[in-house]
C-alpha atoms as a PDB file:
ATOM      1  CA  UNK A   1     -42.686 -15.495  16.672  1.00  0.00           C
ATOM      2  CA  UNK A   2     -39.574 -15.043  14.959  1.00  0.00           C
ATOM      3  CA  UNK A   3     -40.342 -12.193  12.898  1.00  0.00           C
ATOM      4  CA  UNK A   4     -42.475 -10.527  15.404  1.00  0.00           C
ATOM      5  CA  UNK A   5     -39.487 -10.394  17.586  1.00  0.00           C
ATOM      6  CA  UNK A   6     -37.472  -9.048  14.768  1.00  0.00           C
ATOM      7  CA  UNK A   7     -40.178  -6.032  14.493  1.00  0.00           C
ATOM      8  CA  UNK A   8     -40.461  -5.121  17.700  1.00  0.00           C
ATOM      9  CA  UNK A   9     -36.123  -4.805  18.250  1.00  0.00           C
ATOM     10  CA  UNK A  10     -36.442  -2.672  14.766  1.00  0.00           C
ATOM     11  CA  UNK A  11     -38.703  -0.750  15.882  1.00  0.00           C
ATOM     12  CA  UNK A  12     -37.350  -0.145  19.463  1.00  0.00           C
ATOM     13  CA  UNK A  13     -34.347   0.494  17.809  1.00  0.00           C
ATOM     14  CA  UNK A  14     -35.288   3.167  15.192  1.00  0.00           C
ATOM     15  CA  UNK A  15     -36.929   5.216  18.075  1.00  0.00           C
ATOM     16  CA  UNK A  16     -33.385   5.678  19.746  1.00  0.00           C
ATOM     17  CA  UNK A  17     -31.716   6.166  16.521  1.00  0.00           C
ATOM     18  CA  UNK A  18     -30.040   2.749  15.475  1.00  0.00           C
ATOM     19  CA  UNK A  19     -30.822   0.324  13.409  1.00  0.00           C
ATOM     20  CA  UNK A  20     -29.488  -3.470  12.460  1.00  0.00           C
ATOM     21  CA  UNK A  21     -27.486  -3.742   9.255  1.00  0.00           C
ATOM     22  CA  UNK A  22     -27.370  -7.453   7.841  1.00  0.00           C
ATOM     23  CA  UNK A  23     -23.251  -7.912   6.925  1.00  0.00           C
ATOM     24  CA  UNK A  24     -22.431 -10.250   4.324  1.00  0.00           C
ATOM     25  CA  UNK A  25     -19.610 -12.354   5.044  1.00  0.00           C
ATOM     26  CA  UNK A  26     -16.722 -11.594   3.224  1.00  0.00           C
ATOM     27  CA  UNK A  27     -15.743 -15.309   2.546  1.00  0.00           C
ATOM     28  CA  UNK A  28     -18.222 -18.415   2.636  1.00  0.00           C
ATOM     29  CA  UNK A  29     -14.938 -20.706   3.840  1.00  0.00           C
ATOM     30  CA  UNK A  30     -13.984 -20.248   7.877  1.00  0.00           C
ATOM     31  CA  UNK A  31     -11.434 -21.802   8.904  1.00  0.00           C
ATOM     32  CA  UNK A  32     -10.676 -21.874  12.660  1.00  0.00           C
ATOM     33  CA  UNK A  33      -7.523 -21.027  12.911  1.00  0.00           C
ATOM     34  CA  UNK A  34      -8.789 -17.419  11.233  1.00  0.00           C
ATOM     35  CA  UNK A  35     -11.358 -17.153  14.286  1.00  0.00           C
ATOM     36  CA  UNK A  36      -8.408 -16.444  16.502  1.00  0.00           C
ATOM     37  CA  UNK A  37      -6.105 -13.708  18.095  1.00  0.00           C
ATOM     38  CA  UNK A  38      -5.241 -10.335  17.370  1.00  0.00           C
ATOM     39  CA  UNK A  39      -3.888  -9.916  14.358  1.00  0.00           C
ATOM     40  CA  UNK A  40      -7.211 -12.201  13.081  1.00  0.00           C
ATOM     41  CA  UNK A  41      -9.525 -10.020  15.188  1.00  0.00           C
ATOM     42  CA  UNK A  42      -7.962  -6.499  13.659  1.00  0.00           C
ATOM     43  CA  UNK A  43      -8.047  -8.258  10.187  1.00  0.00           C
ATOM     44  CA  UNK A  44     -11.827  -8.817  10.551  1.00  0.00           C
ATOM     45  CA  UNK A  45     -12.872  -5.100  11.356  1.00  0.00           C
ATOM     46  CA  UNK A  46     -10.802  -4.033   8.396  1.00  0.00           C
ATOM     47  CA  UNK A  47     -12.814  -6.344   6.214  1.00  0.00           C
ATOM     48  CA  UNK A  48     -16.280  -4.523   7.876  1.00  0.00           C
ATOM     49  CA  UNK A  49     -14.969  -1.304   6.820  1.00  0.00           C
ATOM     50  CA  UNK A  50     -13.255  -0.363  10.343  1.00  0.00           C
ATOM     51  CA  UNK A  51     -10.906   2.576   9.473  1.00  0.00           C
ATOM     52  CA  UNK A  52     -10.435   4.211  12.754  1.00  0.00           C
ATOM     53  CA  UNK A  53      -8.485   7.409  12.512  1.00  0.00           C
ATOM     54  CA  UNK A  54      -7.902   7.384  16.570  1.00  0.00           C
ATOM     55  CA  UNK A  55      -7.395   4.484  18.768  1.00  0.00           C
ATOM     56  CA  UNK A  56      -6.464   4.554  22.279  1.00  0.00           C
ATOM     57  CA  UNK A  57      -5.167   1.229  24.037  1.00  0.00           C
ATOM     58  CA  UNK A  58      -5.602   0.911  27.530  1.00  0.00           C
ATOM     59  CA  UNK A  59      -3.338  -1.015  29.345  1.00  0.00           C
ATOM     60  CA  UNK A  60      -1.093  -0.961  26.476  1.00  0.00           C
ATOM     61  CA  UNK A  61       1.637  -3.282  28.452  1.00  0.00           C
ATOM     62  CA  UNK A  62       4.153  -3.401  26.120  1.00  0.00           C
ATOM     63  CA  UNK A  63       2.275  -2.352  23.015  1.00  0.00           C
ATOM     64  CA  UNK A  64       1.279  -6.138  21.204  1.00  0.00           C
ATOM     65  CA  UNK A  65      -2.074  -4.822  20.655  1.00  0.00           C
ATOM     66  CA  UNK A  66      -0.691  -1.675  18.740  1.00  0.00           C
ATOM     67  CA  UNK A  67       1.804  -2.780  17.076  1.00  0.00           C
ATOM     68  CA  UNK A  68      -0.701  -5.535  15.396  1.00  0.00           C
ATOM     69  CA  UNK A  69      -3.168  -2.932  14.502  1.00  0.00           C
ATOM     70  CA  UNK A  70      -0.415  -0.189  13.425  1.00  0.00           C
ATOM     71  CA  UNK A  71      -0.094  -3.314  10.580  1.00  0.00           C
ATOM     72  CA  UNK A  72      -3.647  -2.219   9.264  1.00  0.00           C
ATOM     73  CA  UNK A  73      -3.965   0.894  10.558  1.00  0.00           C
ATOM     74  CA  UNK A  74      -0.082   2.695   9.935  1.00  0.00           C
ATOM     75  CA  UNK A  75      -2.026   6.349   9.522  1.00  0.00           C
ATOM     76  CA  UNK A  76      -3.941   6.219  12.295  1.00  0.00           C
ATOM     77  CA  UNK A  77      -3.281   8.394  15.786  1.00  0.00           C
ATOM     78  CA  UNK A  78      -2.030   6.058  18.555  1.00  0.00           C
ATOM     79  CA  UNK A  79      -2.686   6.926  22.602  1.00  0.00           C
ATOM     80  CA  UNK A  80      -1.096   3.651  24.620  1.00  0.00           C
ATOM     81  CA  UNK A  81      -2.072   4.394  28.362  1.00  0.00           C
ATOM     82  CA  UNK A  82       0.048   2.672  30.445  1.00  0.00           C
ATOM     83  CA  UNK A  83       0.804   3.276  34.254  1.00  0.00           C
ATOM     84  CA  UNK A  84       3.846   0.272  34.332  1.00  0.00           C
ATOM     85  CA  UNK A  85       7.420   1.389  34.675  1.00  0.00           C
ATOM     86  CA  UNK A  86       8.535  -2.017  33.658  1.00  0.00           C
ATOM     87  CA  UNK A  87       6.926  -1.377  29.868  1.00  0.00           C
ATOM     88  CA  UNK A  88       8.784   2.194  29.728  1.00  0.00           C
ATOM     89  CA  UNK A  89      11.482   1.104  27.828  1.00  0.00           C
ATOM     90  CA  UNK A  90       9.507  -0.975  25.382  1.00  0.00           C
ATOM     91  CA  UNK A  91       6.828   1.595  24.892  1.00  0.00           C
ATOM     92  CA  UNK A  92       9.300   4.315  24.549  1.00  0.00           C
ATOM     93  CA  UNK A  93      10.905   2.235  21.584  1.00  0.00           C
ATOM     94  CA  UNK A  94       7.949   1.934  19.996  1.00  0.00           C
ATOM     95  CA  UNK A  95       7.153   5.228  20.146  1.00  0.00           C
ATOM     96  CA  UNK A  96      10.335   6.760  18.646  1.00  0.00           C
ATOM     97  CA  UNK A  97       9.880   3.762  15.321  1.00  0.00           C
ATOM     98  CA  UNK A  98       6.555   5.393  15.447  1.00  0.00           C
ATOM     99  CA  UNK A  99       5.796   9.116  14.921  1.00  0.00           C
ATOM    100  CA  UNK A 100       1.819   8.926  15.329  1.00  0.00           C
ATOM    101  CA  UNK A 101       1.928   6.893  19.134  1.00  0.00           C
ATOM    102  CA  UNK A 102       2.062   9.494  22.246  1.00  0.00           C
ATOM    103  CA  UNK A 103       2.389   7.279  25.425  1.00  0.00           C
ATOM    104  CA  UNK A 104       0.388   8.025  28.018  1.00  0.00           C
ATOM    105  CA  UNK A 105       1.626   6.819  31.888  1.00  0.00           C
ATOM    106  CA  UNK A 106      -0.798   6.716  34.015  1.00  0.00           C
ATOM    107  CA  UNK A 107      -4.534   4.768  34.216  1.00  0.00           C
ATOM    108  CA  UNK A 108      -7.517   5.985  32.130  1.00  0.00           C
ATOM    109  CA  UNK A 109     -10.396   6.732  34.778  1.00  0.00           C
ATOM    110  CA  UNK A 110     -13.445   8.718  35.425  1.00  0.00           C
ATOM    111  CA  UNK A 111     -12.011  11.628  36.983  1.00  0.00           C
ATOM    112  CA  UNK A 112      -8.623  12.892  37.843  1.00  0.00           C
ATOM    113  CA  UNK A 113      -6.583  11.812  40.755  1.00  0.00           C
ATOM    114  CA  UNK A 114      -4.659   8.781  42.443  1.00  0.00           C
ATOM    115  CA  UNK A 115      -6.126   5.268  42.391  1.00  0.00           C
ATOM    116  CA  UNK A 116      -4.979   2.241  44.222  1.00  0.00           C
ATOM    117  CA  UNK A 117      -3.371  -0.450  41.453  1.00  0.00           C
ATOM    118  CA  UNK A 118      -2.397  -3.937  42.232  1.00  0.00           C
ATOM    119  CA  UNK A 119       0.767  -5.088  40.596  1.00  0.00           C
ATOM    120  CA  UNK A 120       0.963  -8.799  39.856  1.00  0.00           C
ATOM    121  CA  UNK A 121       4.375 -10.722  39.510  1.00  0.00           C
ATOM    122  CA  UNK A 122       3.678 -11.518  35.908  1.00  0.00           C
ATOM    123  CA  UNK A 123       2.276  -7.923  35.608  1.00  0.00           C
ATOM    124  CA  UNK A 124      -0.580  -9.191  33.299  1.00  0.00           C
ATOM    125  CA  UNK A 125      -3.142  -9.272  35.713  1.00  0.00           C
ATOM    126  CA  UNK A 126      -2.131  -6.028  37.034  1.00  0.00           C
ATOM    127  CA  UNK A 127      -5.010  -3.494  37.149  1.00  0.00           C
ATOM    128  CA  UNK A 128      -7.060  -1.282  40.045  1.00  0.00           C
ATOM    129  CA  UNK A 129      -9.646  -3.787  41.537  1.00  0.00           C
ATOM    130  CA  UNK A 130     -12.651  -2.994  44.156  1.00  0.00           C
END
Protein backbone atom coordinates (compact mmCIF):
# COMPACT_ATOMS: atom_id res chain seq x y z
CA UNK A 1 0.00 0.00 0.00
CA UNK A 2 2.91 1.88 0.90
CA UNK A 3 4.62 2.04 -2.27
CA UNK A 4 1.55 2.35 -4.29
CA UNK A 5 0.88 5.50 -2.47
CA UNK A 6 4.37 6.61 -3.08
CA UNK A 7 3.65 6.13 -7.05
CA UNK A 8 0.70 7.68 -7.36
CA UNK A 9 2.09 11.29 -5.30
CA UNK A 10 5.23 10.83 -7.90
CA UNK A 11 3.37 10.63 -10.46
CA UNK A 12 0.77 13.38 -9.61
CA UNK A 13 3.59 15.30 -8.91
CA UNK A 14 5.71 15.02 -12.12
CA UNK A 15 2.54 16.05 -14.15
CA UNK A 16 2.60 19.59 -12.41
CA UNK A 17 6.25 19.82 -12.56
CA UNK A 18 7.69 18.80 -9.03
CA UNK A 19 9.06 16.09 -7.78
CA UNK A 20 10.25 14.65 -4.09
CA UNK A 21 13.98 14.73 -3.44
CA UNK A 22 15.06 12.25 -0.53
CA UNK A 23 17.63 14.70 1.80
CA UNK A 24 20.18 13.02 3.70
CA UNK A 25 20.61 14.26 7.04
CA UNK A 26 23.54 16.10 7.55
CA UNK A 27 24.34 14.54 11.04
CA UNK A 28 22.99 11.06 12.38
CA UNK A 29 23.17 12.73 16.21
CA UNK A 30 19.98 15.27 17.07
CA UNK A 31 20.05 16.73 19.87
CA UNK A 32 16.99 18.74 21.02
CA UNK A 33 18.18 21.63 21.97
CA UNK A 34 19.38 21.99 17.98
CA UNK A 35 15.54 21.43 17.01
CA UNK A 36 14.86 24.87 18.34
CA UNK A 37 14.59 28.69 17.52
CA UNK A 38 15.83 30.88 15.01
CA UNK A 39 19.15 30.92 14.79
CA UNK A 40 18.73 26.71 14.76
CA UNK A 41 15.97 27.01 12.14
CA UNK A 42 18.25 29.47 9.71
CA UNK A 43 21.22 27.09 10.49
CA UNK A 44 19.23 24.12 9.09
CA UNK A 45 18.30 25.68 5.59
CA UNK A 46 21.92 26.62 5.20
CA UNK A 47 22.87 23.02 5.70
CA UNK A 48 20.00 22.09 2.71
CA UNK A 49 21.72 24.39 0.49
CA UNK A 50 19.35 27.56 1.23
CA UNK A 51 21.33 30.55 -0.19
CA UNK A 52 18.68 33.08 -0.71
CA UNK A 53 19.95 36.16 -2.43
CA UNK A 54 16.54 38.18 -1.36
CA UNK A 55 14.60 37.85 1.74
CA UNK A 56 11.84 39.97 2.81
CA UNK A 57 10.61 39.82 6.59
CA UNK A 58 7.25 40.70 7.28
CA UNK A 59 6.47 42.05 10.39
CA UNK A 60 10.02 42.62 10.97
CA UNK A 61 9.27 44.17 14.68
CA UNK A 62 12.45 45.05 15.64
CA UNK A 63 14.50 43.01 13.22
CA UNK A 64 15.46 39.50 15.54
CA UNK A 65 14.60 37.51 12.62
CA UNK A 66 17.12 39.48 10.33
CA UNK A 67 19.62 40.08 12.23
CA UNK A 68 19.87 36.07 12.94
CA UNK A 69 19.78 35.30 9.33
CA UNK A 70 22.11 38.40 8.24
CA UNK A 71 24.61 35.83 10.50
CA UNK A 72 24.34 33.26 7.51
CA UNK A 73 23.23 35.22 4.98
CA UNK A 74 25.58 38.84 5.35
CA UNK A 75 25.35 39.21 1.21
CA UNK A 76 22.02 38.81 0.85
CA UNK A 77 19.30 41.85 0.02
CA UNK A 78 17.20 42.61 3.13
CA UNK A 79 13.33 44.18 2.82
CA UNK A 80 11.99 44.39 6.75
CA UNK A 81 8.25 45.54 6.33
CA UNK A 82 7.18 47.00 9.24
CA UNK A 83 4.11 49.39 9.83
CA UNK A 84 5.16 50.05 13.93
CA UNK A 85 6.46 53.45 14.88
CA UNK A 86 7.64 52.03 18.12
CA UNK A 87 10.40 49.69 16.06
CA UNK A 88 11.56 52.95 13.99
CA UNK A 89 14.36 53.61 15.93
CA UNK A 90 15.58 50.05 16.21
CA UNK A 91 15.03 49.26 12.59
CA UNK A 92 16.57 52.44 11.52
CA UNK A 93 19.80 51.33 13.53
CA UNK A 94 19.94 48.35 11.97
CA UNK A 95 19.67 49.60 8.83
CA UNK A 96 22.49 52.20 8.90
CA UNK A 97 25.10 48.93 10.56
CA UNK A 98 23.66 47.40 7.51
CA UNK A 99 24.04 48.64 3.91
CA UNK A 100 21.95 45.75 2.10
CA UNK A 101 18.44 46.23 4.57
CA UNK A 102 15.86 48.96 3.04
CA UNK A 103 13.00 49.26 5.65
CA UNK A 104 9.85 49.20 4.48
CA UNK A 105 6.82 50.99 6.84
CA UNK A 106 3.86 49.97 6.08
CA UNK A 107 1.94 46.22 5.84
CA UNK A 108 2.61 43.84 2.90
CA UNK A 109 -0.96 43.15 1.29
CA UNK A 110 -2.73 42.22 -1.82
CA UNK A 111 -3.33 45.47 -3.23
CA UNK A 112 -2.56 49.01 -2.39
CA UNK A 113 -4.38 51.09 0.10
CA UNK A 114 -5.26 51.54 3.94
CA UNK A 115 -6.07 48.53 6.12
CA UNK A 116 -7.42 48.46 9.59
CA UNK A 117 -4.40 47.11 12.15
CA UNK A 118 -4.91 46.25 15.72
CA UNK A 119 -2.15 47.33 18.00
CA UNK A 120 -1.64 45.17 21.08
CA UNK A 121 0.02 46.53 24.37
CA UNK A 122 2.91 44.16 24.01
CA UNK A 123 2.81 44.95 20.23
CA UNK A 124 3.58 41.23 19.40
CA UNK A 125 0.30 40.24 18.60
CA UNK A 126 -0.25 43.27 16.64
CA UNK A 127 -1.43 42.54 13.06
CA UNK A 128 -4.78 43.36 10.70
CA UNK A 129 -7.40 40.67 11.75
CA UNK A 130 -11.00 39.90 10.03
Amino acid sequence: MKRLIKKLLKGFMAKIGYKFVRIKPTSTKVESSHLMGIPAGLKRLQRLGIRPSLIIDLGAANGTWSIEALKIWPNAKYFLVEPLMEHKEVLDGLQEKNLNIEIIRGVAGEKYGEVLFSVTDDLDGSGMYG
